[in-house]
N, C-alpha and C. Protein backbone atom coordinates (compact mmCIF):
# COMPACT_ATOMS: atom_id res chain seq x y z
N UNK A 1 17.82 14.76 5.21
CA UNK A 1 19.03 15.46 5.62
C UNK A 1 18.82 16.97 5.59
N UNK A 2 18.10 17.44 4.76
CA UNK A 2 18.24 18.92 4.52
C UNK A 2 16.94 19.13 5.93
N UNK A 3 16.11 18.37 5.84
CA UNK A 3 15.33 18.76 7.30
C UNK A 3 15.86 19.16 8.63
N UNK A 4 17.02 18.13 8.78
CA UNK A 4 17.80 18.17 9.65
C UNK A 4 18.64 18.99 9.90
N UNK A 5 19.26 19.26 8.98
CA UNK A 5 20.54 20.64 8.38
C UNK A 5 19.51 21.93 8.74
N UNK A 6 18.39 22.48 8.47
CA UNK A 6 17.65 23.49 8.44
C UNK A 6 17.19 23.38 10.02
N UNK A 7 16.93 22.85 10.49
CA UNK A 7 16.62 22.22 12.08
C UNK A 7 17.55 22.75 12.97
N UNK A 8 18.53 22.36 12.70
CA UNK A 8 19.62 22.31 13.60
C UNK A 8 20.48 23.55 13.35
N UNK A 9 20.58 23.95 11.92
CA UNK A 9 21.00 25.13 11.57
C UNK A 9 19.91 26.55 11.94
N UNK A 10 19.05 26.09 11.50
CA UNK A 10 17.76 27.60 12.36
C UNK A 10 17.15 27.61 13.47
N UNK A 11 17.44 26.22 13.82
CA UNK A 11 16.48 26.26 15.32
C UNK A 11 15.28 25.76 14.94
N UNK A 12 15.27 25.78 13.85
CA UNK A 12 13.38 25.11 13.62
C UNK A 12 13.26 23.59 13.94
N UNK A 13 11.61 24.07 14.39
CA UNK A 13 11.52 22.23 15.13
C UNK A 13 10.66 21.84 13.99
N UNK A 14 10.93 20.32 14.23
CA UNK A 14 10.78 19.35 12.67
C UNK A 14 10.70 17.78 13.95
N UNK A 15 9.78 16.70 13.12
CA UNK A 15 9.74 15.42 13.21
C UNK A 15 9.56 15.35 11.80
N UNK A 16 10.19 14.25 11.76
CA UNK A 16 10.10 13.76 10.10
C UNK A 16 9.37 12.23 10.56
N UNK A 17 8.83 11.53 9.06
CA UNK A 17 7.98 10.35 8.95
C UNK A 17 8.49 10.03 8.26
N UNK A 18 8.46 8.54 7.88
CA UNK A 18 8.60 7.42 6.35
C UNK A 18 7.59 6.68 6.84
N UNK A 19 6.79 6.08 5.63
CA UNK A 19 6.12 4.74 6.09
C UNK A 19 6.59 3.88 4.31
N UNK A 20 5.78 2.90 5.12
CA UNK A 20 5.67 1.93 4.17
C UNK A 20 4.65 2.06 3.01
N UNK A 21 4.50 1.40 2.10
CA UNK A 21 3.51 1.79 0.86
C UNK A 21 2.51 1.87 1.39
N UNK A 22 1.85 2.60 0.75
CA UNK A 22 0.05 2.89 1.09
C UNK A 22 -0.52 2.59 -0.02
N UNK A 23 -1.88 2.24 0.44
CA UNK A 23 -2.84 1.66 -0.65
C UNK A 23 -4.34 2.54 0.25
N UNK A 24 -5.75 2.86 -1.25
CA UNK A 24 -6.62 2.70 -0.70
C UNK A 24 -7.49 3.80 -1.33
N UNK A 25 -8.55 3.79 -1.14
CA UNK A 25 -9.02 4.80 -2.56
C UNK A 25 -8.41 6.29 -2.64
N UNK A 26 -8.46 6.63 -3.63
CA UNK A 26 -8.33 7.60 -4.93
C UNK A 26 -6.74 7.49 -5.58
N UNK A 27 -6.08 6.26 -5.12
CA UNK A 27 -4.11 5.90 -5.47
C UNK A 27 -4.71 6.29 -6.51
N UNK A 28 -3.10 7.04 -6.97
CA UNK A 28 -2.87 6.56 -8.22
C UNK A 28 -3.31 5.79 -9.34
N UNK A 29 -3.73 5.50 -10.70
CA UNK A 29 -4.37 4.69 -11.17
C UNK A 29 -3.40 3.73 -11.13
N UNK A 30 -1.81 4.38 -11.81
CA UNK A 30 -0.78 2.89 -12.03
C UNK A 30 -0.15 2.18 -10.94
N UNK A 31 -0.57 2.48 -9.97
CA UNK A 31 -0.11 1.95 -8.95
C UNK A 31 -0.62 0.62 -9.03
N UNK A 32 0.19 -0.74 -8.36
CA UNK A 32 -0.32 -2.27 -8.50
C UNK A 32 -1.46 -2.34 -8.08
N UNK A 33 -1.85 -2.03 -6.83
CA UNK A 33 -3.69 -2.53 -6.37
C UNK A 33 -4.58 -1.77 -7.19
N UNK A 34 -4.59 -0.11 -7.46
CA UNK A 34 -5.44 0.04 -8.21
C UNK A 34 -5.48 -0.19 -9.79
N UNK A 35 -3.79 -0.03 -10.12
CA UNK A 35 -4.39 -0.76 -11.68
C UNK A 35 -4.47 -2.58 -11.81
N UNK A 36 -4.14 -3.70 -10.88
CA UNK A 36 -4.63 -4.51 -10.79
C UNK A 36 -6.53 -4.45 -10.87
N UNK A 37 -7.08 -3.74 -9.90
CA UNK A 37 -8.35 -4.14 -9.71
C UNK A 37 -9.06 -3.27 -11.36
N UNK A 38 -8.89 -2.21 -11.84
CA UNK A 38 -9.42 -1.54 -13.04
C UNK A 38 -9.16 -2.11 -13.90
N UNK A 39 -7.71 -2.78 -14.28
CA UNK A 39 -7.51 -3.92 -15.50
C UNK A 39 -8.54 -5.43 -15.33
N UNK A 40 -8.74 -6.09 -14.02
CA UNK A 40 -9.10 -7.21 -13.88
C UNK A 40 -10.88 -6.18 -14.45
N UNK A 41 -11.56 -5.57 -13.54
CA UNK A 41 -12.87 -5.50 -13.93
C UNK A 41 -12.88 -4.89 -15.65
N UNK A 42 -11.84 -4.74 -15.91
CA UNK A 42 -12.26 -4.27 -17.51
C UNK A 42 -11.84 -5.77 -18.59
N UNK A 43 -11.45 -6.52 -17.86
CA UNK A 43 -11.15 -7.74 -18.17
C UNK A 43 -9.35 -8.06 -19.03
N UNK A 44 -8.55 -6.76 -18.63
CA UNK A 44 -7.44 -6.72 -18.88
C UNK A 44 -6.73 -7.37 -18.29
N UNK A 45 -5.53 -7.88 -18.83
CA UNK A 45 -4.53 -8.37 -18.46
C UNK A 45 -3.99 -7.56 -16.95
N UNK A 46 -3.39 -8.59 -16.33
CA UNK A 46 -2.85 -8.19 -14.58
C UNK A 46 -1.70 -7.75 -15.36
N UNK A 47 -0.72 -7.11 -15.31
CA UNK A 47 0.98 -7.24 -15.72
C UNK A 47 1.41 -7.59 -14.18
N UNK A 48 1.82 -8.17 -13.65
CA UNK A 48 2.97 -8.86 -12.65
C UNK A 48 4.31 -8.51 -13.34
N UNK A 49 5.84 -7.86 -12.58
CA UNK A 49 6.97 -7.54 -12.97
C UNK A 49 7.47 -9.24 -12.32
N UNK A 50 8.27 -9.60 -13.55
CA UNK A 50 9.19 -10.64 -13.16
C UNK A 50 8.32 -12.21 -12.43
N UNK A 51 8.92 -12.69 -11.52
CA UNK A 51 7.72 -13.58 -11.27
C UNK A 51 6.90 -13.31 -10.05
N UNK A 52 6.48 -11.91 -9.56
CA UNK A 52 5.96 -11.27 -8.67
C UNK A 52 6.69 -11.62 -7.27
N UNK A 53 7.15 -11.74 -6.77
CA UNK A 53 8.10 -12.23 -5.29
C UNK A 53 8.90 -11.05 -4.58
N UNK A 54 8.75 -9.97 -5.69
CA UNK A 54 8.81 -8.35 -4.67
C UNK A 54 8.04 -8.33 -3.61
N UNK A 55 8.59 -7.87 -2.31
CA UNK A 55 7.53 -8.15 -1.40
C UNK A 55 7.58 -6.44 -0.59
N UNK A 56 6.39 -6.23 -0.27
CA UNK A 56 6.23 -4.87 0.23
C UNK A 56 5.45 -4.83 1.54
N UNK A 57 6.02 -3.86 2.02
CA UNK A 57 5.06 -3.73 3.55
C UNK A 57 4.06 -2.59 3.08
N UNK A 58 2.61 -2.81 3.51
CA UNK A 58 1.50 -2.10 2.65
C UNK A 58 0.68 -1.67 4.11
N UNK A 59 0.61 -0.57 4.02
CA UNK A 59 -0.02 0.68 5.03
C UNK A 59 -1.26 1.08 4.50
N UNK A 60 -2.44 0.82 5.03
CA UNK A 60 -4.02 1.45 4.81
C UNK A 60 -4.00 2.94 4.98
N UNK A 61 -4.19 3.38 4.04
CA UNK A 61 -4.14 5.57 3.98
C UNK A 61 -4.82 5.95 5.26
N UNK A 62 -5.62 5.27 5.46
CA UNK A 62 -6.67 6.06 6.66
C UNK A 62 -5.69 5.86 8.05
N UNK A 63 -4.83 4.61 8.08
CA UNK A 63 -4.06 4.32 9.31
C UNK A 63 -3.00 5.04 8.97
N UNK A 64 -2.08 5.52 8.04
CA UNK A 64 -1.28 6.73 7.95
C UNK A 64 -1.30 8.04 8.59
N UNK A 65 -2.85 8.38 7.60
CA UNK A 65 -3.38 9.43 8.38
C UNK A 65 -3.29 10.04 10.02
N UNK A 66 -3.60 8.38 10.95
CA UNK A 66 -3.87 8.43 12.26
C UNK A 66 -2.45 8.36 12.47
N UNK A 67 -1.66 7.67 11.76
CA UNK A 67 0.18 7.85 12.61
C UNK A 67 0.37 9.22 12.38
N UNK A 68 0.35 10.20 11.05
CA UNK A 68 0.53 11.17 11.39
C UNK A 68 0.26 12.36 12.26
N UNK A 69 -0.86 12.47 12.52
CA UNK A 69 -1.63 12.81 13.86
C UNK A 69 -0.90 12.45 14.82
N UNK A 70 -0.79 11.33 15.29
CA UNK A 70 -0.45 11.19 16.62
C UNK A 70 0.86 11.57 16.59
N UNK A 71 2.13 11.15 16.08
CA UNK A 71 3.28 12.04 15.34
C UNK A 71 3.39 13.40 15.35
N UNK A 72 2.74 14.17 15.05
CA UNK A 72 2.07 15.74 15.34
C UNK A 72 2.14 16.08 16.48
N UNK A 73 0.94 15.26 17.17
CA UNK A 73 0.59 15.62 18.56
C UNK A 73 1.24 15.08 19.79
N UNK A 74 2.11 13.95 19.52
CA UNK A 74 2.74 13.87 20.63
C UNK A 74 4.14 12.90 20.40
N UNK A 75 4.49 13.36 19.05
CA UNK A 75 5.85 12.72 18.63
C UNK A 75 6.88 13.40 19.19
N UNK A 76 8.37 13.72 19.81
CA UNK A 76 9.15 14.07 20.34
C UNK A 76 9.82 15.18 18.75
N UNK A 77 9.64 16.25 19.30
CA UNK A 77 10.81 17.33 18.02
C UNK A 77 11.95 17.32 18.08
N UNK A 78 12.41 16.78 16.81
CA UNK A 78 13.80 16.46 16.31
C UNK A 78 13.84 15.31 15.96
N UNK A 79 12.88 14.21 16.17
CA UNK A 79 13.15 12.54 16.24
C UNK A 79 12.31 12.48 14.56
N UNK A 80 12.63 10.84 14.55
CA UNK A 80 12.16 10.34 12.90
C UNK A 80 11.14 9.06 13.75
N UNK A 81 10.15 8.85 13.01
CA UNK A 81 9.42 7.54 12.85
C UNK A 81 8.91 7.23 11.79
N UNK A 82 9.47 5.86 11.75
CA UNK A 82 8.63 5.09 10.87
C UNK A 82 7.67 4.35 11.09
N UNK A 83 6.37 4.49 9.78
CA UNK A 83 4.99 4.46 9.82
C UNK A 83 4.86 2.65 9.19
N UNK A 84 4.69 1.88 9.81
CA UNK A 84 4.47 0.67 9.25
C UNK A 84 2.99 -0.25 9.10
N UNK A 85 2.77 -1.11 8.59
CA UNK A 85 1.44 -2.10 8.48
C UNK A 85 2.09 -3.32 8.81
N UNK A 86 0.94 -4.20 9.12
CA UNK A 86 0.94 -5.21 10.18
C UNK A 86 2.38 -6.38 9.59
N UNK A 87 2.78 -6.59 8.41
CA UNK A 87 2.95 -7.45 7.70
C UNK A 87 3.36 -6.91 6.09
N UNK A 88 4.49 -8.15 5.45
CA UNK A 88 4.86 -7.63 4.06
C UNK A 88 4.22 -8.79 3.32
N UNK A 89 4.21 -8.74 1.98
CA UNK A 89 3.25 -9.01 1.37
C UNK A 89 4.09 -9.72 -0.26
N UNK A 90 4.15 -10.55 -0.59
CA UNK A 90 4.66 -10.56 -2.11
C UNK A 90 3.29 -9.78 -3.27
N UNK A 91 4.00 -9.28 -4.41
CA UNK A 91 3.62 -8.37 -5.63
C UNK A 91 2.04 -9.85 -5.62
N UNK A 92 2.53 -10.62 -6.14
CA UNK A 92 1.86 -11.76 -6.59
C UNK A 92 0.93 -11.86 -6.16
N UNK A 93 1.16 -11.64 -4.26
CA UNK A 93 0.04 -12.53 -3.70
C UNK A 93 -0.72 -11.44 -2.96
N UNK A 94 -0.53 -10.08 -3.49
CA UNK A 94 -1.32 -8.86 -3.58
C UNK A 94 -2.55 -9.32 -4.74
N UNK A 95 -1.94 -9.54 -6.11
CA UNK A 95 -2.32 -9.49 -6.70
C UNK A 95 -3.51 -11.02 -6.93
N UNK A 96 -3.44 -11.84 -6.24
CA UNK A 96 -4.54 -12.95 -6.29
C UNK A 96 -5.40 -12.32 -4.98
N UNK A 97 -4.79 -11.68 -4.23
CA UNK A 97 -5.80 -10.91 -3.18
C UNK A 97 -7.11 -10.65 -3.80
N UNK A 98 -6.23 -9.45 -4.71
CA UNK A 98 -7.46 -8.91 -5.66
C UNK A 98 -8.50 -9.58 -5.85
N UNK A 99 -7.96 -10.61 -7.09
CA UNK A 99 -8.82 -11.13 -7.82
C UNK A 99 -10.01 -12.20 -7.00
N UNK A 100 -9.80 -12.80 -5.95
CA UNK A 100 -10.26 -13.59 -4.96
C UNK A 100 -11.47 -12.24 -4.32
N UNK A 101 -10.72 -10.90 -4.27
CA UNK A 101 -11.83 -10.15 -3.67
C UNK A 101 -13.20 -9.84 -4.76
N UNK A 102 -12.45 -9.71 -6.17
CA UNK A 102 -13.09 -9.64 -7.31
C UNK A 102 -14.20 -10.59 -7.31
N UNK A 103 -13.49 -12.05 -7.31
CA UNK A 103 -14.89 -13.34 -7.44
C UNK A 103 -15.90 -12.91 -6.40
N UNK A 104 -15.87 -12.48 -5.43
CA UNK A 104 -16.53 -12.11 -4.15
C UNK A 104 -17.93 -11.19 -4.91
N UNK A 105 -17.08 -10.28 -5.14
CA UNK A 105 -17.68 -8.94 -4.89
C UNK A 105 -18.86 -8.97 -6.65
N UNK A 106 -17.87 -8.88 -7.54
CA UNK A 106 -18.49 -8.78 -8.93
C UNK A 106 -19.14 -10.02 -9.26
N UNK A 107 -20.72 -9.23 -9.16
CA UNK A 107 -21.44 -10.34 -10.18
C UNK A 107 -21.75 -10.69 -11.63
N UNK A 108 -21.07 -9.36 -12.27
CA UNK A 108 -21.15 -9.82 -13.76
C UNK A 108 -19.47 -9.57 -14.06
N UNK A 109 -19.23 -10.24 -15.12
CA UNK A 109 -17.85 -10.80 -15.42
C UNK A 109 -17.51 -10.32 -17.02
N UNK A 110 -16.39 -9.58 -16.77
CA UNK A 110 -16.43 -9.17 -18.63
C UNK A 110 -16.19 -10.54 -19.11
N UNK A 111 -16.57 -9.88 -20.52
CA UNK A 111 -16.83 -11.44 -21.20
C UNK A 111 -15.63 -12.56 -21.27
N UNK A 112 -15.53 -13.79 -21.84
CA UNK A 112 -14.78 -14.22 -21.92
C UNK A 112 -13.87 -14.74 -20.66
N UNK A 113 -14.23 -14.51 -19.34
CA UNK A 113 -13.39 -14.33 -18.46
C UNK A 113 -14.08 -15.29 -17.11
N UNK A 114 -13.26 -16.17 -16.87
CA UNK A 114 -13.81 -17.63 -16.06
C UNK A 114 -13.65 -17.34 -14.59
N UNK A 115 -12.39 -16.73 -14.49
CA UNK A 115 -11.36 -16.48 -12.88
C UNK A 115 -10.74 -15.29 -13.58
N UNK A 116 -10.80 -14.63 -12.26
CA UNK A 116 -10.03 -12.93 -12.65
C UNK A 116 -8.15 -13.57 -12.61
N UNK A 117 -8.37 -14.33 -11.72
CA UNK A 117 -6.87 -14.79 -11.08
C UNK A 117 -6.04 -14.95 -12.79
N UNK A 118 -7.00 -15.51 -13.64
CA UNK A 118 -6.62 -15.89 -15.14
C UNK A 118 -5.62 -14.74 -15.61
N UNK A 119 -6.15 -13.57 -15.40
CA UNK A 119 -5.61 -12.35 -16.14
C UNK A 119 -4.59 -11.70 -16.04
N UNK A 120 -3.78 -12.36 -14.76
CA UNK A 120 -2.58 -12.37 -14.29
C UNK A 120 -1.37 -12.71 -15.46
N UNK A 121 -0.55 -11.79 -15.85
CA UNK A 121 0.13 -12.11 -16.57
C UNK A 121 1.89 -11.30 -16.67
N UNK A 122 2.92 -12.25 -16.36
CA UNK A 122 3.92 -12.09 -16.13
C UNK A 122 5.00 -11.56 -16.83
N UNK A 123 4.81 -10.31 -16.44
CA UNK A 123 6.03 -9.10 -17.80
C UNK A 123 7.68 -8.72 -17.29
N UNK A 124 8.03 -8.86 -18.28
CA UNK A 124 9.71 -8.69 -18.08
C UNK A 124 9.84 -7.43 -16.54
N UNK A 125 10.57 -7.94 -15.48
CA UNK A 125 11.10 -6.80 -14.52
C UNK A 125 11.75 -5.53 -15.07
N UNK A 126 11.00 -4.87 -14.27
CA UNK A 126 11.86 -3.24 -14.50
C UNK A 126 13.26 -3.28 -14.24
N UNK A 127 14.36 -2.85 -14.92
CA UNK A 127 15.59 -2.70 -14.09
C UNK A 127 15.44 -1.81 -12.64
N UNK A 128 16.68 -2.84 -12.13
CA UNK A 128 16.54 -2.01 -10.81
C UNK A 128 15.47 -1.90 -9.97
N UNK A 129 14.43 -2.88 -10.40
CA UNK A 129 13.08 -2.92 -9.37
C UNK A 129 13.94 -3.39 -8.22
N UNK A 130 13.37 -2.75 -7.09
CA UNK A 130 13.64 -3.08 -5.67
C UNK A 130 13.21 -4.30 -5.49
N UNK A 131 13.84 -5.63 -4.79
CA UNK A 131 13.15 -6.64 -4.21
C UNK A 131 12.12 -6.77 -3.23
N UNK A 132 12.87 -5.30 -2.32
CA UNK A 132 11.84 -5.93 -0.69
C UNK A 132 11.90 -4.21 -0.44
N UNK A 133 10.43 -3.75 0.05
CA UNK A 133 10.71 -2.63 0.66
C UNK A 133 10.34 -2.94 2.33
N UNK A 134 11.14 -3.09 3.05
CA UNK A 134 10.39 -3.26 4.26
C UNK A 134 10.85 -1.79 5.25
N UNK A 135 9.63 -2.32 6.68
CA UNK A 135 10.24 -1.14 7.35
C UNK A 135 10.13 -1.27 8.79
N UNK A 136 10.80 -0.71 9.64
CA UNK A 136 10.66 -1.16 11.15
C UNK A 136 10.70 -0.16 11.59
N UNK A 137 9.31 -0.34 12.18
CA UNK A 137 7.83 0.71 13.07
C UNK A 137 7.87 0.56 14.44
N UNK A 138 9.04 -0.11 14.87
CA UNK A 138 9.46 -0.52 16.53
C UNK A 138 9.00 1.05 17.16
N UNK A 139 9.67 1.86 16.90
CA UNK A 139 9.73 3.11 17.59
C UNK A 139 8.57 3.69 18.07
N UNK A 140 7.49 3.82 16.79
CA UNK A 140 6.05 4.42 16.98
C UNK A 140 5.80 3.46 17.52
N UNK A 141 5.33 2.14 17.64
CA UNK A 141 4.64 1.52 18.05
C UNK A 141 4.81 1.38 19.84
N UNK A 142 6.00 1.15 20.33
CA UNK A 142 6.38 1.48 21.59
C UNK A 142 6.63 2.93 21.85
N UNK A 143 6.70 3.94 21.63
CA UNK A 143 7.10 5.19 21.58
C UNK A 143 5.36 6.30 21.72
N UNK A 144 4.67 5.82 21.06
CA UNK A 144 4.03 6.13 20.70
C UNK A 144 2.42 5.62 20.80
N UNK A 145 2.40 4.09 21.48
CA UNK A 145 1.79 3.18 21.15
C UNK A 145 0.63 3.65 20.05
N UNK A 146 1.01 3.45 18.95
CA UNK A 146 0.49 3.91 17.66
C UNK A 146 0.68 2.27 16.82
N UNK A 147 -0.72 1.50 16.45
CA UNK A 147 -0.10 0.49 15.60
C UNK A 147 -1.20 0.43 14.39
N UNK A 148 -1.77 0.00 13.31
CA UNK A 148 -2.38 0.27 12.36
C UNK A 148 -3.68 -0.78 12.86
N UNK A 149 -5.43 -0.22 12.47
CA UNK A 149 -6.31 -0.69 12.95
C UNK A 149 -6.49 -1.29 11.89
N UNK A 150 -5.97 -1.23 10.44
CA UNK A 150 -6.49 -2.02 9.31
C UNK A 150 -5.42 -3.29 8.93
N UNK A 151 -5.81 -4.42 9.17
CA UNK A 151 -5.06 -5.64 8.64
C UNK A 151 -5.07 -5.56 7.05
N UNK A 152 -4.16 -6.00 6.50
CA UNK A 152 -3.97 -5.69 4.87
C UNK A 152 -5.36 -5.95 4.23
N UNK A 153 -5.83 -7.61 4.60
CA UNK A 153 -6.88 -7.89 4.15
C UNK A 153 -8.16 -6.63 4.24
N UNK A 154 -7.96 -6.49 5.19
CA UNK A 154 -9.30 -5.79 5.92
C UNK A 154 -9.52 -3.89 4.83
N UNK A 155 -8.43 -3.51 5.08
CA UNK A 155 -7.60 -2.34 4.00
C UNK A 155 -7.81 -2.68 2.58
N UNK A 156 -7.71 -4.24 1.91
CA UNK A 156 -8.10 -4.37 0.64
C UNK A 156 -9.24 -4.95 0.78
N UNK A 157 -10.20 -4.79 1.09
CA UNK A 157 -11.70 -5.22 1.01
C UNK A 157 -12.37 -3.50 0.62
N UNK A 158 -11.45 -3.21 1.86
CA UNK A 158 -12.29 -1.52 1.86
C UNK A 158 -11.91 -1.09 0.24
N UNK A 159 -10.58 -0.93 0.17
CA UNK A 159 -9.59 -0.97 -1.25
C UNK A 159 -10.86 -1.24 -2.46
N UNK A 160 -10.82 -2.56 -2.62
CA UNK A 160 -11.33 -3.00 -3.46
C UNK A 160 -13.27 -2.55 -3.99
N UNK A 161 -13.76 -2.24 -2.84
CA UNK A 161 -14.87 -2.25 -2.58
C UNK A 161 -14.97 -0.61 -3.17
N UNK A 162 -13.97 0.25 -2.69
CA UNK A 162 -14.02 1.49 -3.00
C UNK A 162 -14.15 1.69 -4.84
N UNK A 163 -12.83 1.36 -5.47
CA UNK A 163 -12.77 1.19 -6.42
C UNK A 163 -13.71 0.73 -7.76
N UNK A 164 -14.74 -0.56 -7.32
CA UNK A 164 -15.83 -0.73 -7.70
C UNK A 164 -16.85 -0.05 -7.89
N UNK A 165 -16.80 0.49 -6.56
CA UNK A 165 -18.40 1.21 -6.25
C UNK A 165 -17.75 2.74 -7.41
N UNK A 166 -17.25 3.30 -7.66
CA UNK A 166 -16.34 4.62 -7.93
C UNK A 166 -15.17 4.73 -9.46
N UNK A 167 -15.73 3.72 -10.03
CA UNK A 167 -15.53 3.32 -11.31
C UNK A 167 -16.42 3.80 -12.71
N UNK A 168 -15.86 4.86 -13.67
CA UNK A 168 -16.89 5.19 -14.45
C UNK A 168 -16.35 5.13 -16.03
């Protein structure tokens, strides 16, 4: 609003963005994918909020990047778009993503530890956790023909792979 108010009140030109969550190396540590994958390889417990069934629409950083660009360069001034990924996702089934990428990838296993999927473990919900963040990217995508080159999977391989290799 205040973009808009300052816009319209000074004359200044403005496009504004939202997207959907992003994932992909250097997040945040507490964020779910990266502290999922640093707890599982240190052989820590997953925390899951509630019984994981929050479901989120999850955007690859590098395909952000490219909506914003094109947004820049040939988004209409004054208009809003939203930045979306292919598909929403439950907390949960982010989180066996992981660990499935984990069995893949890691050949030695902290001790004690059979299936990463094991380490998954289900902690009281935050108040007020949001259920669903979703988002509709109709606009860029026809507007713009702008749509994301990374499928979630494809985004958490890179994800995951990053994190590993970049772990000290």
């Amino acid at each position: 609003h205040l973009v808009r108010a300052w816009g319209r009140t000074y004359g200044l030109p403005f496009i504004i963005s939202n997207s959907s969550n992003n994932f992909g190396p250097y997040q945040f540590p507490e964020k779910l994918i990266p502290q999922t994958i640093i707890n599982a390889v240190q052989g820590k417990n997953i925390p899951i909020y509630g019984s994981g069934a929050q479901s989120r629409n999850w955007l690859y950083v590098e395909d952000h990047a490219r909506a914003l660009l094109k947004i820049a360069t040939e988004g209409a001034l004054g208009d809003t778009y939203h930045i979306g990924g292919y598909d929403e996702k439950r907390n949960i089934d982010v989180a066996i993503g992981i660990c499935e990428l984990l069995e893949e990838f890691m050949t030695e296993r902290p001790s004690g530890i059979f299936r990463y999927r094991d380490l998954i473990t289900f902690v009281e919900d935050r108040p007020g956790h949001d259920y669903r963040y979703g988002i509709n990217d109709i606009k860029i995508r026809d507007e713009l023909e702008w749509k994301p080159i990374e499928t979630f999977e494809s985004g958490l391989r890179k994800t995951v792979d990053w994190y590993i290799k970049n772990m000290s």
